[in-house]
C-alpha atoms as a PDB file:
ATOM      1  CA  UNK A   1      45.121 -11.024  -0.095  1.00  0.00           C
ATOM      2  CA  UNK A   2      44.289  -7.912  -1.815  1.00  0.00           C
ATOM      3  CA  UNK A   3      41.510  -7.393  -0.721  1.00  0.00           C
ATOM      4  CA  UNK A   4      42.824  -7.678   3.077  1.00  0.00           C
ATOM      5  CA  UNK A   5      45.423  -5.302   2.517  1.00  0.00           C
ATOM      6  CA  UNK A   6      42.867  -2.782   1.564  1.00  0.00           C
ATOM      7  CA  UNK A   7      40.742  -3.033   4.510  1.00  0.00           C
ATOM      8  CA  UNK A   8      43.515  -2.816   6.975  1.00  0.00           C
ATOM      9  CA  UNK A   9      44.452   0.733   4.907  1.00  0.00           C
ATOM     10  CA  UNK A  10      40.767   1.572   5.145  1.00  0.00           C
ATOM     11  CA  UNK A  11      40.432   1.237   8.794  1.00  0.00           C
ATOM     12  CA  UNK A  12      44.219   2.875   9.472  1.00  0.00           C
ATOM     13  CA  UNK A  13      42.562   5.949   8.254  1.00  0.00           C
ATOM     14  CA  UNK A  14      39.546   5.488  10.003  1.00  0.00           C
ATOM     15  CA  UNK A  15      41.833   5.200  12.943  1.00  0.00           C
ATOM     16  CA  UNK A  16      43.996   7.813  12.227  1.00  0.00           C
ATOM     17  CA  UNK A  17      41.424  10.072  11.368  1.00  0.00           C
ATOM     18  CA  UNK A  18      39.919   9.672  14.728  1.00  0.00           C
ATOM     19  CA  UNK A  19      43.303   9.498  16.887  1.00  0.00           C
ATOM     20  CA  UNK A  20      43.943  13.342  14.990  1.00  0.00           C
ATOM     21  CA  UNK A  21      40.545  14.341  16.155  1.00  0.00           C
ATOM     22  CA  UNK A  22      41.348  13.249  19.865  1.00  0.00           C
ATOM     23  CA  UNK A  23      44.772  15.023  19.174  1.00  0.00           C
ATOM     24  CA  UNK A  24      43.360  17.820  17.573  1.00  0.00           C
ATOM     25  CA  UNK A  25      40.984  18.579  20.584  1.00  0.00           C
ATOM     26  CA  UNK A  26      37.697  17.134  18.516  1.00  0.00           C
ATOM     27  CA  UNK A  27      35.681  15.728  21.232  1.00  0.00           C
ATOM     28  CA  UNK A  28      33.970  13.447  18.985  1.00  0.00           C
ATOM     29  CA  UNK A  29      36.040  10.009  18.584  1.00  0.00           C
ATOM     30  CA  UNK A  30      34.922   6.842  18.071  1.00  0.00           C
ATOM     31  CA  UNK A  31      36.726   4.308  20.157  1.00  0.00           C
ATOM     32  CA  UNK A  32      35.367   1.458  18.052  1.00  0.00           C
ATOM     33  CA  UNK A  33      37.499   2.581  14.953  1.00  0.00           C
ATOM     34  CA  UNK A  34      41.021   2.792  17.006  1.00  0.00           C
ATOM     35  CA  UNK A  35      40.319   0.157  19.075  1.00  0.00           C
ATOM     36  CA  UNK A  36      39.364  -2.429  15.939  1.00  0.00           C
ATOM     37  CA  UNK A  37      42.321  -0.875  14.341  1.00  0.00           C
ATOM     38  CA  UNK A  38      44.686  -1.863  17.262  1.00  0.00           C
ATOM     39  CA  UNK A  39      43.207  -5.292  17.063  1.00  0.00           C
ATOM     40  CA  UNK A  40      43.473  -5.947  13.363  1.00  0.00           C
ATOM     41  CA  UNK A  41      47.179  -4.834  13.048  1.00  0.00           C
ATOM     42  CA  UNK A  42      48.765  -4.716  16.416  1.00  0.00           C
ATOM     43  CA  UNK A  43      49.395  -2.104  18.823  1.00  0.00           C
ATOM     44  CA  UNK A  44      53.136  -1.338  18.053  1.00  0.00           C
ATOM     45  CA  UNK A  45      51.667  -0.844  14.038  1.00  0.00           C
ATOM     46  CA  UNK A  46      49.059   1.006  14.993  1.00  0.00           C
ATOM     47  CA  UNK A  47      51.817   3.441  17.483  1.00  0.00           C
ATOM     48  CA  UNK A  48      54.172   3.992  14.571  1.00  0.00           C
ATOM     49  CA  UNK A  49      51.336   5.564  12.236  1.00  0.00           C
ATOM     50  CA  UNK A  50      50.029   7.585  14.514  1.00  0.00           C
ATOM     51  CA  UNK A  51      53.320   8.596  15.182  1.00  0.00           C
ATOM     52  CA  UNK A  52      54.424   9.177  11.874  1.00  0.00           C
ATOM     53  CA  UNK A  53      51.202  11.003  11.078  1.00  0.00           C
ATOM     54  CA  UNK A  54      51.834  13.093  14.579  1.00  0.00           C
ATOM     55  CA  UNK A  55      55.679  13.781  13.068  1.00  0.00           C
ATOM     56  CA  UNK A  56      54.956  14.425   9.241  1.00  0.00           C
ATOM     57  CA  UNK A  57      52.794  17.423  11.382  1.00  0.00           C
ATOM     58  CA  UNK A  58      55.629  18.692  13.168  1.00  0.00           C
ATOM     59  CA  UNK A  59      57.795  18.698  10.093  1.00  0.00           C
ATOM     60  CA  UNK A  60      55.273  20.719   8.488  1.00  0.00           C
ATOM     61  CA  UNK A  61      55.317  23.351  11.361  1.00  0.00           C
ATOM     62  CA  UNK A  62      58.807  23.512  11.608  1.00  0.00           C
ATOM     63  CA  UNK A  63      59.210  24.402   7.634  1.00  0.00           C
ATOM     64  CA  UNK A  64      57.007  27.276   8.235  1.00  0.00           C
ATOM     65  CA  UNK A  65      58.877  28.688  11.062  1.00  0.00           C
ATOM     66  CA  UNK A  66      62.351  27.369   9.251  1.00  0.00           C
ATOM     67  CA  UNK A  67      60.870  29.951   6.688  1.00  0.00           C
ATOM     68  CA  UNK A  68      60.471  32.858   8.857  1.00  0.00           C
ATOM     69  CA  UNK A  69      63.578  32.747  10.276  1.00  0.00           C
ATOM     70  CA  UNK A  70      64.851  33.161   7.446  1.00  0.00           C
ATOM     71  CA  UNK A  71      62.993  35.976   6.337  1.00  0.00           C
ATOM     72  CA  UNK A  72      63.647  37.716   9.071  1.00  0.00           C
ATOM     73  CA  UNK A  73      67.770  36.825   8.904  1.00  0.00           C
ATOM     74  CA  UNK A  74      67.566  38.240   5.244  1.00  0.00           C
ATOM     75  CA  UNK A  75      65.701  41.424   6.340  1.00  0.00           C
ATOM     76  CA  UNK A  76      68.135  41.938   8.960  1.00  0.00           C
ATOM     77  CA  UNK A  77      71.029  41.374   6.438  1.00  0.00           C
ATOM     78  CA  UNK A  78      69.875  44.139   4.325  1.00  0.00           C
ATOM     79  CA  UNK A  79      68.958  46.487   7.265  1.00  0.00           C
ATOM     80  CA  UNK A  80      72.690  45.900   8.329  1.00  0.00           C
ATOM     81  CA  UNK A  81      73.974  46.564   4.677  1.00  0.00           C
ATOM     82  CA  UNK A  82      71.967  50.023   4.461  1.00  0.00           C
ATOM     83  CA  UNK A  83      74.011  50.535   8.111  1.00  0.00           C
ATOM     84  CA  UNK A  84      77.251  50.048   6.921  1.00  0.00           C
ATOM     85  CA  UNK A  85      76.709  52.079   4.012  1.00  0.00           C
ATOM     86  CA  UNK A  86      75.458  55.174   6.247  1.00  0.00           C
ATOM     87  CA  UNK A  87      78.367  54.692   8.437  1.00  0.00           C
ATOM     88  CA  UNK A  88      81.249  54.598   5.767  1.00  0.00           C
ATOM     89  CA  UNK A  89      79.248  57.459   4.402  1.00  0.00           C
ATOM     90  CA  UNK A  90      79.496  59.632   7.741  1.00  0.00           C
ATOM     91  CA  UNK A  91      83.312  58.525   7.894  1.00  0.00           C
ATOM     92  CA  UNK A  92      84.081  59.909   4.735  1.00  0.00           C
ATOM     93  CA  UNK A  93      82.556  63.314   5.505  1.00  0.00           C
ATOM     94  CA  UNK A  94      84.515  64.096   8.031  1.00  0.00           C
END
């Protein structure tokens, strides 16, 4: 049993590994590995870990630009600060 589970995680990476190469734009995939991944665990299986590999991805791209924005939200908070500042300063003059 053991020794079954392993092989069905060895050839999901194979699989994956090849499915993120056709994703990825690779032009070298071999069908043999996705398609005797399909057959050894199912199509729906084989669909969800592709997808989850495809979404872990986007999660990963969306912290980075998550991360930006809020850079660029602090940078404009202090920019706004040093405006207000300069303003009351101006009113006070006069």
């Amino acid at each position: 049993m053991q020794n079954s589970t392993l092989i069905l995680k060895i050839m999901a990476l194979q699989a994956l590994t090849a499915a993120l190469s056709l994703f990825a734009g690779g032009d070298i995939v071999d069908w043999n590995i996705i398609i005797n991944f399909i057959q050894g665990v199912g199509f729906p299986i084989a669909c969800v870990l592709i997808m989850f590999q495809q979404m872990d991805k986007e999660r990963e791209a969306h912290k980075e630009e998550t991360n930006k924005v809020t850079e660029a939200l602090n940078n404009n908070t202090v920019i706004l600060t040093e405006l207000k500042q300069k303003l009351e300063d101006m009113t006070n003059e006069t």
